[in-house]
Protein backbone atom coordinates (compact mmCIF):
# COMPACT_ATOMS: atom_id res chain seq x y z
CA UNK A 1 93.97 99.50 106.94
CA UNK A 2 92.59 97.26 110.31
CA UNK A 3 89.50 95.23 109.72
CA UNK A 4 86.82 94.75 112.40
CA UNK A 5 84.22 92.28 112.38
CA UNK A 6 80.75 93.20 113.79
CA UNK A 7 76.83 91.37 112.95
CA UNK A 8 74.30 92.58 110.78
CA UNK A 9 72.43 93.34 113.89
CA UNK A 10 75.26 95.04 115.38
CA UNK A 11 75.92 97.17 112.54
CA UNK A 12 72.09 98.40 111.63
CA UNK A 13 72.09 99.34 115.05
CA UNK A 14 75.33 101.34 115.00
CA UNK A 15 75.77 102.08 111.47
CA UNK A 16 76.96 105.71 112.53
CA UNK A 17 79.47 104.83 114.81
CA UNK A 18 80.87 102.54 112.40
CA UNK A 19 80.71 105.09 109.10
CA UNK A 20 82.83 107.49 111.87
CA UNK A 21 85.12 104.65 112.37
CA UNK A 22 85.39 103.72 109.07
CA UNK A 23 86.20 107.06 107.78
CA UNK A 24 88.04 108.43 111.01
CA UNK A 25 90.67 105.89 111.05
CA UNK A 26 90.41 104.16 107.53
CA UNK A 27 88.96 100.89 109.33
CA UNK A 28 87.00 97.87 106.92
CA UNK A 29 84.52 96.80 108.76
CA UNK A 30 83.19 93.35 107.52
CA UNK A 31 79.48 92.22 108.27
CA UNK A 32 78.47 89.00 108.51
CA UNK A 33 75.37 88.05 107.65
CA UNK A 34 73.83 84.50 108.35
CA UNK A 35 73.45 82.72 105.47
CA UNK A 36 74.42 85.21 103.02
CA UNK A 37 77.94 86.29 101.93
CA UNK A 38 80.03 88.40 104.30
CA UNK A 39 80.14 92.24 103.11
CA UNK A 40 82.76 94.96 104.07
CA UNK A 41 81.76 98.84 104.97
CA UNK A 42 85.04 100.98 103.85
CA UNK A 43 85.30 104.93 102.91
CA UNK A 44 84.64 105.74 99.52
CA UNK A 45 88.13 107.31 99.18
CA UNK A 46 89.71 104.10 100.28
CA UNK A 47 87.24 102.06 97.23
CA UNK A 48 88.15 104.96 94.97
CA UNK A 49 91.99 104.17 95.89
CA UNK A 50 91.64 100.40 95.71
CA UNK A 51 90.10 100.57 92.31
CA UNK A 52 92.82 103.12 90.96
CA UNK A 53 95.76 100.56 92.34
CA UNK A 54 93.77 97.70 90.52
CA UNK A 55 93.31 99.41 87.35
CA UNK A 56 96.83 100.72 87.18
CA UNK A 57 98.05 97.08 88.08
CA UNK A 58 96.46 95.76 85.28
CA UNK A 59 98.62 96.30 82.33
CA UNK A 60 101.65 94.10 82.86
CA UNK A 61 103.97 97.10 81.85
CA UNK A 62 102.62 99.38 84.16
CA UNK A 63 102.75 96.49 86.92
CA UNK A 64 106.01 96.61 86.06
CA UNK A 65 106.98 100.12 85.76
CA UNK A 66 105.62 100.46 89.43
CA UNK A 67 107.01 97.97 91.05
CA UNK A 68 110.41 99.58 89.63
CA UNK A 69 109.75 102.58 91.00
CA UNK A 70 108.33 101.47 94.47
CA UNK A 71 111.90 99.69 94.59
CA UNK A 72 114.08 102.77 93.54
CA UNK A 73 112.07 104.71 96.03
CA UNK A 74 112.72 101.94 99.08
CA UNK A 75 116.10 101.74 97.91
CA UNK A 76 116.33 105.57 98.47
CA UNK A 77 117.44 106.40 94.80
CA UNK A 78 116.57 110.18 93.66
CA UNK A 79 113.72 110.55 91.79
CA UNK A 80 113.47 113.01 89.04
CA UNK A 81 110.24 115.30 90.11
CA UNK A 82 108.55 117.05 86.57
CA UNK A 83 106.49 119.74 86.37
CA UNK A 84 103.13 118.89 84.75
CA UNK A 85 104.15 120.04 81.26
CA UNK A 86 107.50 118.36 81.55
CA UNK A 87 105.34 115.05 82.74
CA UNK A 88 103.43 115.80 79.33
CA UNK A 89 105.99 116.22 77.13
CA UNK A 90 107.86 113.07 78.73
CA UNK A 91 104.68 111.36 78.43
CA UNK A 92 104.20 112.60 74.12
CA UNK A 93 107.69 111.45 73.71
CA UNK A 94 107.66 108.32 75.30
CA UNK A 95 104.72 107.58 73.21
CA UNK A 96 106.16 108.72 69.68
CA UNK A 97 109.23 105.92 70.60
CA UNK A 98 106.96 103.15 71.32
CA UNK A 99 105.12 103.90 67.77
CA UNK A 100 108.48 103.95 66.02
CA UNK A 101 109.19 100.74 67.53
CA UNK A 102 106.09 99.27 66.77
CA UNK A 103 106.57 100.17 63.15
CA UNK A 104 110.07 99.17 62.65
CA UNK A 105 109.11 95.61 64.29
């Protein structure tokens, strides 16, 4: 994702150019604003996206489990694709272990 810069000015006056831009090519567009804190216009898929990644980065575990994965996958090991009941099931059983473990420990 670029970033352009553009005024408050600027960007009341062209605020449909830059929603087309912003959505059209996935562009930020920050806007600065004298005397007040900067703000960025970005597509509400991209937020949406942004907000997903940080929630899912927030559990060290999962942090972990994905950068694993994002390192198989550059390292161009196979991954195993699942259906979405095998993904369930996976998911259940994974789930059961990690109670048995918690209750032996």
């Amino acid at each position: 994702m670029t970033e352009t810069a553009t005024t408050y000015t600027r960007a009341r006056d062209q605020l449909a150019a830059l929603c087309d831009a912003v959505t059209g090519n996935r562009e930020a567009i920050i806007i600065r604003r004298r005397g007040k804190e900067d703000v960025a216009l970005i597509a509400a898929s991209e937020l949406r996206s942004l907000q997903e990644t940080a929630h899912l980065a927030a559990s060290p575990a999962n942090a972990r489990r994905l950068q694993r994965a994002l390192r198989d996958a550059k390292a161009g090991r196979r991954m195993t694709r699942m259906s979405p009941p095998q993904l369930r099931a996976w998911a259940e059983a994974a789930a059961k272990g990690r109670k048995r473990a918690r209750r032996k420990a």
